[in-house]
Protein backbone atom coordinates (compact mmCIF):
# COMPACT_ATOMS: atom_id res chain seq x y z
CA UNK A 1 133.68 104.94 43.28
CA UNK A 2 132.25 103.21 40.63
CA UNK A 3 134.56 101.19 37.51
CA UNK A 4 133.52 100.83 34.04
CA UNK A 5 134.67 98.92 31.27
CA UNK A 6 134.63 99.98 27.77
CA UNK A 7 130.91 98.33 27.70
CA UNK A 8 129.55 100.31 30.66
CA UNK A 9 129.25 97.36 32.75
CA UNK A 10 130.62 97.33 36.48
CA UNK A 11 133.66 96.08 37.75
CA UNK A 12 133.59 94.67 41.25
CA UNK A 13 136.39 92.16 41.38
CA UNK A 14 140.00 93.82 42.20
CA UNK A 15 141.47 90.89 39.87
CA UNK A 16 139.11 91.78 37.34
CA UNK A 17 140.11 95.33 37.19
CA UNK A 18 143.62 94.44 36.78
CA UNK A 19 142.93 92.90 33.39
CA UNK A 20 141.29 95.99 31.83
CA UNK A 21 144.72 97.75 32.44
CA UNK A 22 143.83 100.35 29.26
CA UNK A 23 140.09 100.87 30.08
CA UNK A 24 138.92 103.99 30.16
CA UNK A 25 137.69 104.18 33.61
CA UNK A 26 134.33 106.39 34.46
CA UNK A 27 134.64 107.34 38.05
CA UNK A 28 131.42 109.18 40.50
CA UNK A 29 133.15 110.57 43.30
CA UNK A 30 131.08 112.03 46.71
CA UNK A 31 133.01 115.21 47.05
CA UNK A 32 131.92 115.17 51.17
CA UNK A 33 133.86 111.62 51.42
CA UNK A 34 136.81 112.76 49.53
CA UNK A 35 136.68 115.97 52.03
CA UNK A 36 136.78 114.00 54.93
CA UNK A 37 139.58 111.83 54.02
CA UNK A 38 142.02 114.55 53.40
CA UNK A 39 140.90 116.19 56.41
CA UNK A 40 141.73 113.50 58.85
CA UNK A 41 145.33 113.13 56.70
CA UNK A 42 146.02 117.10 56.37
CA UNK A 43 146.40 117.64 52.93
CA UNK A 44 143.73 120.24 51.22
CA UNK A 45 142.01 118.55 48.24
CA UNK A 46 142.83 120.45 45.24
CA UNK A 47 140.51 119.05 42.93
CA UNK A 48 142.48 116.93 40.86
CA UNK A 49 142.27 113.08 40.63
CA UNK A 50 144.56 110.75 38.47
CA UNK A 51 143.65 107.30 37.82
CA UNK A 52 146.04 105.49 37.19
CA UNK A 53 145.15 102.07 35.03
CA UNK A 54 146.14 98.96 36.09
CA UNK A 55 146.82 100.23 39.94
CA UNK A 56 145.39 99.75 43.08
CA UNK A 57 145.64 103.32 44.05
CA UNK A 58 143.93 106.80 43.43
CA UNK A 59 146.83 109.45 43.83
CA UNK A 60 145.21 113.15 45.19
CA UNK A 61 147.09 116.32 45.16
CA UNK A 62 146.91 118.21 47.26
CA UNK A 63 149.26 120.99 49.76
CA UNK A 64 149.60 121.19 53.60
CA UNK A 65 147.58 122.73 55.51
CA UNK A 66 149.29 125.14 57.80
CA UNK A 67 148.05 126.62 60.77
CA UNK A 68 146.69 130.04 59.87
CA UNK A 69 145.17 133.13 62.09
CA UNK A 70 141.46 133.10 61.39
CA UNK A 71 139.86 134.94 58.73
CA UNK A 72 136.13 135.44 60.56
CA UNK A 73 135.18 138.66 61.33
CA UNK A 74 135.84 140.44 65.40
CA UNK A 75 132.27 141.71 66.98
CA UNK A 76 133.92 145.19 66.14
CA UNK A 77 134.48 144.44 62.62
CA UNK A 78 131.01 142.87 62.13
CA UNK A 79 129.26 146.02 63.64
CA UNK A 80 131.60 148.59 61.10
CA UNK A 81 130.97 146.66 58.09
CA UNK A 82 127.31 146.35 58.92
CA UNK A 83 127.04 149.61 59.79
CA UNK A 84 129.11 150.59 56.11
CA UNK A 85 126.21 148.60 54.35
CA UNK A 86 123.42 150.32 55.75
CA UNK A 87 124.76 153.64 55.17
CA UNK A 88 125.40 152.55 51.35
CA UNK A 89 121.45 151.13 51.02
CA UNK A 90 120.55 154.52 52.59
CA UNK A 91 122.19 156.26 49.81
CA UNK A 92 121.02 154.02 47.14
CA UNK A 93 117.45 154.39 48.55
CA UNK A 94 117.95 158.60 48.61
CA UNK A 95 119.59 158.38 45.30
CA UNK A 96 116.27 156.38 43.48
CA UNK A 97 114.11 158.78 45.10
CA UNK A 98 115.79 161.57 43.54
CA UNK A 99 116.23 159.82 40.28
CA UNK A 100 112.13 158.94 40.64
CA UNK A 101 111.57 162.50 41.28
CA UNK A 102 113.20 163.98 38.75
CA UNK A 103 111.49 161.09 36.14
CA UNK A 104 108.23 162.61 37.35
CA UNK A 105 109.55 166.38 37.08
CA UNK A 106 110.81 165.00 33.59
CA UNK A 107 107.32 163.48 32.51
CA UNK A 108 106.03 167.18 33.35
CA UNK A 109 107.99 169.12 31.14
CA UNK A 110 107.23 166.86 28.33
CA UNK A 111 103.65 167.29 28.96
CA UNK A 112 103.65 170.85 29.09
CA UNK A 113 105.88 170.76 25.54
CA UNK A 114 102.98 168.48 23.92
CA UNK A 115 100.57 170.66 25.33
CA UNK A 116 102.04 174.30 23.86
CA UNK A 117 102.58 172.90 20.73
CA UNK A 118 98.94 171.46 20.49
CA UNK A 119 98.18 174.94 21.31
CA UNK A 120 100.51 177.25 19.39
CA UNK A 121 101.33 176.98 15.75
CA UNK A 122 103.98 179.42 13.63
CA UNK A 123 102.22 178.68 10.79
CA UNK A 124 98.90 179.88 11.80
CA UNK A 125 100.59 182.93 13.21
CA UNK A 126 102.41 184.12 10.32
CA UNK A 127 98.32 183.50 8.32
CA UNK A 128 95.93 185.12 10.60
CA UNK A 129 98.74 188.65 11.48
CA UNK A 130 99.82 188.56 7.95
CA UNK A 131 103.62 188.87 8.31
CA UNK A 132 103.07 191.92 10.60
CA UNK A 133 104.86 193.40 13.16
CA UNK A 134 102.08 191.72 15.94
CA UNK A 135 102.53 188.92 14.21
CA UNK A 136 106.95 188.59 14.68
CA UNK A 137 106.70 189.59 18.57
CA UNK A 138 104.15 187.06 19.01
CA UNK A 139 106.38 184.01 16.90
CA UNK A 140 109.39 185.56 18.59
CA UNK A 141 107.95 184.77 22.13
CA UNK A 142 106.37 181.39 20.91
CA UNK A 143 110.12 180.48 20.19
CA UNK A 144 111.37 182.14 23.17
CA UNK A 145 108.81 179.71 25.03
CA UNK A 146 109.94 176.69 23.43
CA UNK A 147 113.84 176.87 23.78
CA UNK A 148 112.54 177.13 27.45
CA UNK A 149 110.68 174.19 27.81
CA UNK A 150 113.13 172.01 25.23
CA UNK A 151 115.82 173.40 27.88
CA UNK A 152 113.94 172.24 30.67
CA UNK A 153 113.28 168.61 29.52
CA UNK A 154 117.23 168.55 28.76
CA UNK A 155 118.35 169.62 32.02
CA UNK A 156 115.76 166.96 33.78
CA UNK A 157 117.57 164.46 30.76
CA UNK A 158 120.71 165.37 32.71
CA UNK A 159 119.70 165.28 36.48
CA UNK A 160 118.33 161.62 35.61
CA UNK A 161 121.52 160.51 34.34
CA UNK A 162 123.59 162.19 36.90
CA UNK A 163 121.89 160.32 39.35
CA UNK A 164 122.26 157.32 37.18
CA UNK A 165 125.86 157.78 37.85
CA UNK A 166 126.42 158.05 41.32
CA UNK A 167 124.21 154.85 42.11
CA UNK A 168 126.34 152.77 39.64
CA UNK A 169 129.48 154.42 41.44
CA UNK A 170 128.62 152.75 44.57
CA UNK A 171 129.27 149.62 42.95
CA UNK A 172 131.69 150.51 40.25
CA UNK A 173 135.30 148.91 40.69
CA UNK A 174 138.05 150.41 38.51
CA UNK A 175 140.98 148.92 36.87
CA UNK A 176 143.85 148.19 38.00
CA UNK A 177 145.57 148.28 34.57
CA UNK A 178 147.54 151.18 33.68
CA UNK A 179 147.84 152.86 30.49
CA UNK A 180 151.58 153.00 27.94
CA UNK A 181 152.89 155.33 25.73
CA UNK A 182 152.36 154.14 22.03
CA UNK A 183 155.47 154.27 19.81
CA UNK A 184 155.50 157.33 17.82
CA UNK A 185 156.82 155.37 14.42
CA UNK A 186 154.96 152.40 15.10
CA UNK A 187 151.26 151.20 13.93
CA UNK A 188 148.61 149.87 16.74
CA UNK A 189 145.06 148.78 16.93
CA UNK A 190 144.32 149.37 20.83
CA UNK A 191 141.43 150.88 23.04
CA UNK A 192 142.11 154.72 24.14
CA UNK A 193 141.88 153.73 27.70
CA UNK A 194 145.01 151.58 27.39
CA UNK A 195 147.29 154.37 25.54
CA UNK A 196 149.12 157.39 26.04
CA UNK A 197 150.90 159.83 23.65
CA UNK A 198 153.32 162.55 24.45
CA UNK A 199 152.32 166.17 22.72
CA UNK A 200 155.37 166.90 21.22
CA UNK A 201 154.70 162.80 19.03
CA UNK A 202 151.39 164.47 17.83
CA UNK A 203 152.25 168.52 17.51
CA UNK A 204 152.00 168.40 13.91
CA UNK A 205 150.01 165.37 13.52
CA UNK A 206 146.18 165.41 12.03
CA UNK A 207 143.44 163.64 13.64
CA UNK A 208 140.21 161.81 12.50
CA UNK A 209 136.81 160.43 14.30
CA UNK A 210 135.03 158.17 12.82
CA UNK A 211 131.00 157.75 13.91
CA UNK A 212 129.94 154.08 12.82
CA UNK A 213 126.02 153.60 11.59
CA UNK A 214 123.65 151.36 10.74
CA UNK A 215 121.85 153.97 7.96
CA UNK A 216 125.14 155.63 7.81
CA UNK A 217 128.03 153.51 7.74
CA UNK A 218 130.61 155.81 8.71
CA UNK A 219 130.92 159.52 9.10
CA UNK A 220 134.72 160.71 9.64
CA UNK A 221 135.98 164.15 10.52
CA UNK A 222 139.09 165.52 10.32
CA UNK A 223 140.24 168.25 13.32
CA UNK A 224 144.02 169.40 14.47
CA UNK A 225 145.32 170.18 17.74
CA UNK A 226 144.06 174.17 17.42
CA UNK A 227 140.32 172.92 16.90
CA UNK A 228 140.65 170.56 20.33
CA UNK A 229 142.17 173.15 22.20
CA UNK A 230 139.25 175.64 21.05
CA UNK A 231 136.63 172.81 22.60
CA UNK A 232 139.06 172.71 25.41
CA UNK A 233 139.16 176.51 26.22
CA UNK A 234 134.64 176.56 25.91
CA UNK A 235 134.77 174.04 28.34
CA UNK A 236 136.93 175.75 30.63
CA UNK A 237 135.38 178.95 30.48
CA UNK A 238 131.58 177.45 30.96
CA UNK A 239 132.72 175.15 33.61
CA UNK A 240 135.32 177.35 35.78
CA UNK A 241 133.07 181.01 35.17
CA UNK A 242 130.10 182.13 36.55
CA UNK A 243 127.48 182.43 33.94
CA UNK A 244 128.01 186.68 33.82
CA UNK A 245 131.57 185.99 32.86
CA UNK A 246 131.04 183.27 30.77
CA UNK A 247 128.32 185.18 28.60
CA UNK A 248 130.57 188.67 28.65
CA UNK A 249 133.61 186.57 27.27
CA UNK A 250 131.67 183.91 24.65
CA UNK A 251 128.44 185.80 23.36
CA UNK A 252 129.43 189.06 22.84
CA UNK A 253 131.32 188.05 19.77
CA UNK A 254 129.79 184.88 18.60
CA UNK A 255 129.86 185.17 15.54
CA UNK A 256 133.93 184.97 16.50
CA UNK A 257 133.76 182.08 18.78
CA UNK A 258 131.44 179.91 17.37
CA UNK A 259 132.56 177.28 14.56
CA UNK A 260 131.08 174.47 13.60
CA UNK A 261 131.92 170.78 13.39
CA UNK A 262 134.72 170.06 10.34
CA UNK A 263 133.46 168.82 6.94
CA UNK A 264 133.03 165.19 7.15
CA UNK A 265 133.49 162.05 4.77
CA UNK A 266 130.54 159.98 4.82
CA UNK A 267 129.81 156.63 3.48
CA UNK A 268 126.58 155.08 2.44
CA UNK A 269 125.52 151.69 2.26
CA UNK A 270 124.58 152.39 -1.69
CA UNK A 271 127.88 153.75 -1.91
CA UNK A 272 129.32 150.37 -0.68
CA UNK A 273 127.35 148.23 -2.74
CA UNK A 274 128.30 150.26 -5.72
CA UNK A 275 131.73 150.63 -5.20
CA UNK A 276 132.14 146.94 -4.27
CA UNK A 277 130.05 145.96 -7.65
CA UNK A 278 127.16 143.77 -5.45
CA UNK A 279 124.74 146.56 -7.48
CA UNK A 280 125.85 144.95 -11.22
CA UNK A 281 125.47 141.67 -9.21
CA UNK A 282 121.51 142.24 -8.45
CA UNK A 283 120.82 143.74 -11.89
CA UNK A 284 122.74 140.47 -13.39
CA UNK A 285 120.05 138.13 -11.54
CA UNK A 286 116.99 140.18 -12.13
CA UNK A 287 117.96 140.67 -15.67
CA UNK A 288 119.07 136.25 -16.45
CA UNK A 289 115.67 135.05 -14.20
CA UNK A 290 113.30 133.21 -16.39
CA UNK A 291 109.71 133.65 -15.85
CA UNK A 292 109.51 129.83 -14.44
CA UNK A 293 112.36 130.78 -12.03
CA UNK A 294 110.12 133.79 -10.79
CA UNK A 295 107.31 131.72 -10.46
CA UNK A 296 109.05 129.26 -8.48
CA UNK A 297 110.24 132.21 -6.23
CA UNK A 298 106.76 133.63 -5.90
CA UNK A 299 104.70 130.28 -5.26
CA UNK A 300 108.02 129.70 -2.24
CA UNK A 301 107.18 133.08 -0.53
CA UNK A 302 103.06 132.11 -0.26
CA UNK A 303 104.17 128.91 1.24
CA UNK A 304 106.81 130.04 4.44
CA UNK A 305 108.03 127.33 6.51
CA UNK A 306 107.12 129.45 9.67
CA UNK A 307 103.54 128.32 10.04
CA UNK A 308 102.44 126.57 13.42
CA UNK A 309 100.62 122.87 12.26
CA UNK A 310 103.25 120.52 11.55
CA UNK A 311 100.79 119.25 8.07
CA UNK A 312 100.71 122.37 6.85
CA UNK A 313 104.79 122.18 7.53
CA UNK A 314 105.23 119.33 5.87
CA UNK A 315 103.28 120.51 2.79
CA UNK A 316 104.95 123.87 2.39
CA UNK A 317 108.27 121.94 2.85
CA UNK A 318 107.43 119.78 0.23
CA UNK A 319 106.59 122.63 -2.29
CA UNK A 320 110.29 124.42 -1.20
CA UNK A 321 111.75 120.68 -1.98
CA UNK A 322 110.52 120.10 -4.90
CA UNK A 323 111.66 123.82 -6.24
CA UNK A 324 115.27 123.58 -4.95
CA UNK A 325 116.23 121.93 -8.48
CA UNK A 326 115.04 124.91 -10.17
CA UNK A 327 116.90 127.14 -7.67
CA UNK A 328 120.43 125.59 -7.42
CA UNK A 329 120.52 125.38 -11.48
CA UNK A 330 120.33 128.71 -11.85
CA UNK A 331 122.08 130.26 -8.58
CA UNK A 332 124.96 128.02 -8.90
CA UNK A 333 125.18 127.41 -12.41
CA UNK A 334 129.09 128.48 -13.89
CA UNK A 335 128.24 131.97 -14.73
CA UNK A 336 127.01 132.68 -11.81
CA UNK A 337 130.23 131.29 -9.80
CA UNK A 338 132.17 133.12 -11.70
CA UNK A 339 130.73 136.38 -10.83
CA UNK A 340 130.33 135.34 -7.23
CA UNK A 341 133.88 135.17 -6.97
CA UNK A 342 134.76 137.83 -8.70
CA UNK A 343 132.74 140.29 -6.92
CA UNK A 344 134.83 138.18 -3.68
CA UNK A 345 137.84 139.74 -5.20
CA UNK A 346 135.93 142.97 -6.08
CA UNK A 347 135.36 143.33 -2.30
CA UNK A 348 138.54 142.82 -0.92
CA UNK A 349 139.88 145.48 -3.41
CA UNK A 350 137.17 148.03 -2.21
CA UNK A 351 137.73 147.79 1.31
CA UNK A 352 141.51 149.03 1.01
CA UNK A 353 140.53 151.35 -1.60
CA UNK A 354 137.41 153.05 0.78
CA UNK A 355 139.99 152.70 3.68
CA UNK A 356 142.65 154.95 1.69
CA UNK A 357 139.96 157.45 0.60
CA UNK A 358 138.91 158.25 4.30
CA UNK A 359 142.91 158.37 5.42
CA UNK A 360 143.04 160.90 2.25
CA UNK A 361 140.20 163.04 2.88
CA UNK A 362 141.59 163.81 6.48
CA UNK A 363 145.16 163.98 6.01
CA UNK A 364 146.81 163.52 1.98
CA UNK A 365 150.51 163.73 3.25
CA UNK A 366 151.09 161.92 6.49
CA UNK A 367 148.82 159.22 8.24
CA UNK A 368 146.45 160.63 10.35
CA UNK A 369 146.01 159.50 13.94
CA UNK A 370 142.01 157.75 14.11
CA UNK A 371 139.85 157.57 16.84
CA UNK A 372 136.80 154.94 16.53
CA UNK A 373 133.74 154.65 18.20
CA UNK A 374 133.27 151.16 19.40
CA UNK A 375 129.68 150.88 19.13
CA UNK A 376 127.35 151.24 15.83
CA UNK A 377 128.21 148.29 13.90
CA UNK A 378 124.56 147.15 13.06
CA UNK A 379 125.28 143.61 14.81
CA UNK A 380 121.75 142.37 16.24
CA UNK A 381 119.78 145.33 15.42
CA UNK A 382 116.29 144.26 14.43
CA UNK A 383 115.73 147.59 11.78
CA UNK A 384 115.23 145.75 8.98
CA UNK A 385 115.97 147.08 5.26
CA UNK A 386 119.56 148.21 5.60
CA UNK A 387 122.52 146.39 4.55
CA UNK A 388 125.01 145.81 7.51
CA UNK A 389 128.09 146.93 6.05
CA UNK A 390 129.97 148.42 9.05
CA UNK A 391 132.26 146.58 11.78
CA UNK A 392 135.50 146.31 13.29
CA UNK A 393 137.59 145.02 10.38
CA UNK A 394 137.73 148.62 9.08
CA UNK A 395 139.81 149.65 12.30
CA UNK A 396 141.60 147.20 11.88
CA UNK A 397 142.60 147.62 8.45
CA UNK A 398 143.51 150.80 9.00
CA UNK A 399 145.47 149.72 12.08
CA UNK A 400 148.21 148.23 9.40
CA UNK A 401 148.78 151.71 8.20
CA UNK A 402 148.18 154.26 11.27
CA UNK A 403 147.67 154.44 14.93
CA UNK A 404 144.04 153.80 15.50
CA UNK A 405 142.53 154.17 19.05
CA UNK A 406 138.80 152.61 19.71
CA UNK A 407 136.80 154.87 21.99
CA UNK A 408 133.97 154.78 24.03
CA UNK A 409 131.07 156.70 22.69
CA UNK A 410 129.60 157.11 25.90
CA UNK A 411 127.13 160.32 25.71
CA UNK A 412 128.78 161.34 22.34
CA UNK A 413 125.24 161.81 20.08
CA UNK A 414 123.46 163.48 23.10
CA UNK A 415 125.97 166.56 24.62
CA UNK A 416 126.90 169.79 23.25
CA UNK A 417 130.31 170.24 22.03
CA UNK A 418 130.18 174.10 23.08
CA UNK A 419 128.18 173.97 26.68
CA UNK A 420 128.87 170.17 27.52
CA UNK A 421 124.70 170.24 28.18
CA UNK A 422 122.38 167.74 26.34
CA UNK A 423 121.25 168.14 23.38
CA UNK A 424 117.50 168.07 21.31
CA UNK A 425 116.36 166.74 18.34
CA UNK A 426 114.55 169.66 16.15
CA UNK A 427 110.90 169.29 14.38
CA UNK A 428 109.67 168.07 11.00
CA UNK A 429 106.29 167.97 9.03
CA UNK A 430 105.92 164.77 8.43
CA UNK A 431 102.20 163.90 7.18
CA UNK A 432 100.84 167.22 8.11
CA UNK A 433 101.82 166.22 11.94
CA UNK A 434 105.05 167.71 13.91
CA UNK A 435 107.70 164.82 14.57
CA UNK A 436 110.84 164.69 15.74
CA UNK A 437 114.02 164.74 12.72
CA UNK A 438 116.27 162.53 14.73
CA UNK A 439 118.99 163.17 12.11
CA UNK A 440 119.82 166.75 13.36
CA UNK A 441 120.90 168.82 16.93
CA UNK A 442 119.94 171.97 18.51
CA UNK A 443 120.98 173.58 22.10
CA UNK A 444 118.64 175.40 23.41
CA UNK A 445 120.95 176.44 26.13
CA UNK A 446 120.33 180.32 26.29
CA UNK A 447 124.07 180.82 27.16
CA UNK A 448 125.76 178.23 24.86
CA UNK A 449 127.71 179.46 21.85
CA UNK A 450 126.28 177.22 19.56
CA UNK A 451 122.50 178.18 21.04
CA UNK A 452 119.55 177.45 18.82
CA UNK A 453 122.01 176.46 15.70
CA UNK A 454 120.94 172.98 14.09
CA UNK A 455 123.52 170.31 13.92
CA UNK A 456 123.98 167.42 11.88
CA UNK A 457 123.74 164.64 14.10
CA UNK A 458 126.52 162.13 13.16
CA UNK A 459 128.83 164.54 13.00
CA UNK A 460 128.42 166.07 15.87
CA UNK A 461 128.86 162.22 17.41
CA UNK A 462 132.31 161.84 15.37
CA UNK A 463 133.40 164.85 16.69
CA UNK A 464 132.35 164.20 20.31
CA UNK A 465 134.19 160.84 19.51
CA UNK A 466 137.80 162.24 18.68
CA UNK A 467 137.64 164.91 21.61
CA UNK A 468 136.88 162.24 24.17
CA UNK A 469 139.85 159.97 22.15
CA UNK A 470 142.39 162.97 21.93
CA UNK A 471 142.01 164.14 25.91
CA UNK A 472 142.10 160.26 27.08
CA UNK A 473 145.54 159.31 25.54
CA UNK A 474 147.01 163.12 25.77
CA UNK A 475 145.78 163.52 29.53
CA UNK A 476 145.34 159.86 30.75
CA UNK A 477 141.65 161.19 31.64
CA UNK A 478 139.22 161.75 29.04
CA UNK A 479 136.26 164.56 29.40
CA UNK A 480 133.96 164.09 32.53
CA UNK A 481 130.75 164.54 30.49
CA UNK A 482 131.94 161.56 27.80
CA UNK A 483 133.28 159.25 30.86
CA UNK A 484 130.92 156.12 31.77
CA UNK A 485 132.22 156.02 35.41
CA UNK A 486 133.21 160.19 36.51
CA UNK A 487 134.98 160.47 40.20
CA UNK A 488 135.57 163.90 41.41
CA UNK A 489 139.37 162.84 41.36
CA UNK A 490 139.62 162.30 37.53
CA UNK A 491 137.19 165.52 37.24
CA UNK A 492 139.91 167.68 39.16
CA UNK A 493 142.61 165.89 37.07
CA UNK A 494 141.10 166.43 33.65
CA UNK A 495 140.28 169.75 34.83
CA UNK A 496 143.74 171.03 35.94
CA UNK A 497 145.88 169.20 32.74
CA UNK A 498 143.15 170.97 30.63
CA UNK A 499 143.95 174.25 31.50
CA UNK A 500 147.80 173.94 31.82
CA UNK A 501 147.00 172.69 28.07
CA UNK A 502 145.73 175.38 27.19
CA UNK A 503 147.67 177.49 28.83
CA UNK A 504 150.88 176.22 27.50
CA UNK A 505 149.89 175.02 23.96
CA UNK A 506 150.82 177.77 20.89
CA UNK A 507 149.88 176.36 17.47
């Protein structure tokens, strides 16, 4: 141990030490030393030292050391658990393999896509047959042929990510905390995993999902209890039928069964800076700039401060130095405060009034009951030219006024709501070249309900969002296909509540 006083220097004397009796002391301990001494006096160092100032003494706590049965492992033991680990590498090893293979039998499909459409057009079809009756057999099996291949590449999407699952499984440890009811009169802000509701609280009751965005800032849709039993019943019927049933009983009246996603409220970043007034802010500073001002701007931007010689750093920062004057009269001049703050106040006001418009759209007498993705906020995304507008403070505003449950949107903006399969983007011309529109859906599941019908993509998400929501605080267990971590326990107890819901629920 080594003694300090307040000048660093070392004390050595006893006597000496006495007289710096409030000195703060810096002390270097060797941990082995300390080990040893309360080994050969019993007492287990706990690892916490008091000095005391002015004493003689170091005081260590410490607790008994008991006599215990030893921990180490029998020969027996040692062989099981070894033998436990090399049956789990195996099946980690089998489980790449597969995962590898199907990546290969993935990279396939995709080829033979690019190649058929480098091959086949519609368009030059429908010109060289001339809208004849040659000419529709031959588009209708060039479709035919691509809902095929699309549905292969899915299916391999899906075989990957099953596989994904089972080797994170292996290492997956679940919670241990359970989930309680919510009070039916009260409020809350909680995640879905940590709630439950009774039915008979929410009979009546209207829901709402809400999608979050970074182009998109939100996307909510309103459904009821009859629309998530009618996803409920599909699921049951694809998932529990062999595939003669399930056609007989979906597709012979689809134009019955099939309905698509609610009418949703959607929210804009333009919308927000309009509403908010941040777009009469810009036109305010683009309309009171002098031409000087914009000079100064302009002659700023050709001389960045991210250059990589430190003299041409020091003369660009001497050029952004010498026009901060220019800058901080005008940007912080009086008038400009004042509309600074005002559009602070302006922006408060907004948030509770955009708040009360999407509670209004989905429900104008009672509160609805809100489900939230918990992902899509725009934090650290590096796509530049969007305003980030989103986050979690609209949950929890509307947490004050309704029970709000954040979900996991895990799988939500790539399965079918009707098959439970993945889902494709559909085609665009884009420069006279075929891209992908990544703002739309399409199954191309030949037996889905909702086969070949394009989707809008976010809301399709928010409704994937308040199904996965609704069945994890009404059955404890949310649907398999939106559930990071599936077990064939939960499966068979989502699978059994679900159809005793539907069995029992009348609207």
């Amino acid at each position: 141990m080594e003694v300090t006083t307040f000048q660093n220097k070392p004390i050595k004397a006893a006597s000496k030490a006495l007289d710096y009796k409030s000195a703060v002391f810096s002390s270097f301990f060797d941990i082995r030393a300390i080990h040893s001494i309360c080994k050969s006096n019993s007492p287990v160092f706990a690892h916490i030292l008091r000095l005391l100032p002015g004493c003689k003494t170091v005081r260590v706590l410490g607790k008994l050391r008991h006599p215990s049965i030893s921990d180490a492992p029998t020969a027996s033991e040692g062989t099981n658990s070894s033998s436990i680990s090399a049956a789990a590498d195996r099946r980690v090893a089998l489980l790449k393999a597969e995962k590898e293979s199907s990546q290969r039998e993935l990279k396939q499909h995709r080829k033979a896509l690019a190649d058929f459409h480098r091959s086949t057009s519609i368009r030059k079809l429908q010109q060289d047959f001339n809208h004849t009756s040659e000419a529709k057999n031959a588009i209708k099996m060039v479709k035919k042929r691509t809902h095929e291949l699309e549905f292969d590449i899915a299916e391999a999407r899906r075989k990957i990510q099953l596989k994904k699952q089972k080797i994170q499984a292996l290492s997956w440890v679940p919670s241990n905390k359970q989930p309680t009811f919510v009070d039916n009169n009260a409020t809350c802000y909680q995640r879905a995993e940590d709630s439950l509701v009774k039915l008979e609280d929410i009979r009546g009751a209207t829901f709402c999902s809400t999608d979050n965005g970074l182009v998109t800032v939100t996307e909510t849709v309103a459904f009821s209890l009859d629309d998530f039993k009618y996803y409920i019943n599909l699921r049951n019927y694809t998932r529990n039928l062999d595939s003669a049933k399930a056609i007989h009983l979906l597709t012979f009246m689809a134009a019955d069964v099939f309905r698509p996603p609610p009418p949703s409220f959607k929210v804009n970043p333009k919308n927000c800076s309009h509403w908010r007034g941040l777009t009469d802010f810009q036109k305010y500073i683009k309309r009171h700039k002098t031409k000087e001002l914009k000079q100064t701007e302009k002659r700023m931007s050709e001389y960045p401060l991210n250059v990589s010689s430190m003299a041409e750093l020091g003369d660009n920062y001497t050029v952004h130095q010498s026009a901060a004057p220019f800058l901080r009269a005008f940007y912080y001049s009086t008038p400009m405060g004042k509309r600074r703050r005002r559009l602070e106040f302006r922006s408060k006001k907004f948030k509770q009034k955009l708040l009360h418009r999407e509670r209004a759209f989905c429900s104008k007498t009672t509160p609805p009951i809100m489900f939230i993705g918990d992902r899509g906020y725009g934090t650290g995304s590096y796509i530049k030219k969007h305003q980030r507008v989103g986050g979690p403070w609209q949950g929890k505003l509307h947490g004050s006024n309704t029970k709000v449950f954040v979900t996991n949107e895990y799988n939500s903006s790539q399965t079918c709501l009707y098959c439970y399969r993945k889902l494709s983007h559909t085609y665009k011309q884009k420069e006279g070249k075929k891209t992908l529109n990544r703002g739309s859906f399409i199954c191309h599941n030949p037996e889905c309900v909702g086969r070949f019908r394009v989707l809008p993509r976010d809301r399709v998400s928010a409704m994937a969002i308040g199904l996965a929501g609704l069945s994890q605080v009404l059955f404890g267990v949310t649907i398999p296909e939106f559930d990071p971590h599936p077990t064939a326990a939960k499966s068979k107890e989502f699978n059994k509540k679900a159809e005793e819901f539907c069995r029992t629920f009348i609207v």
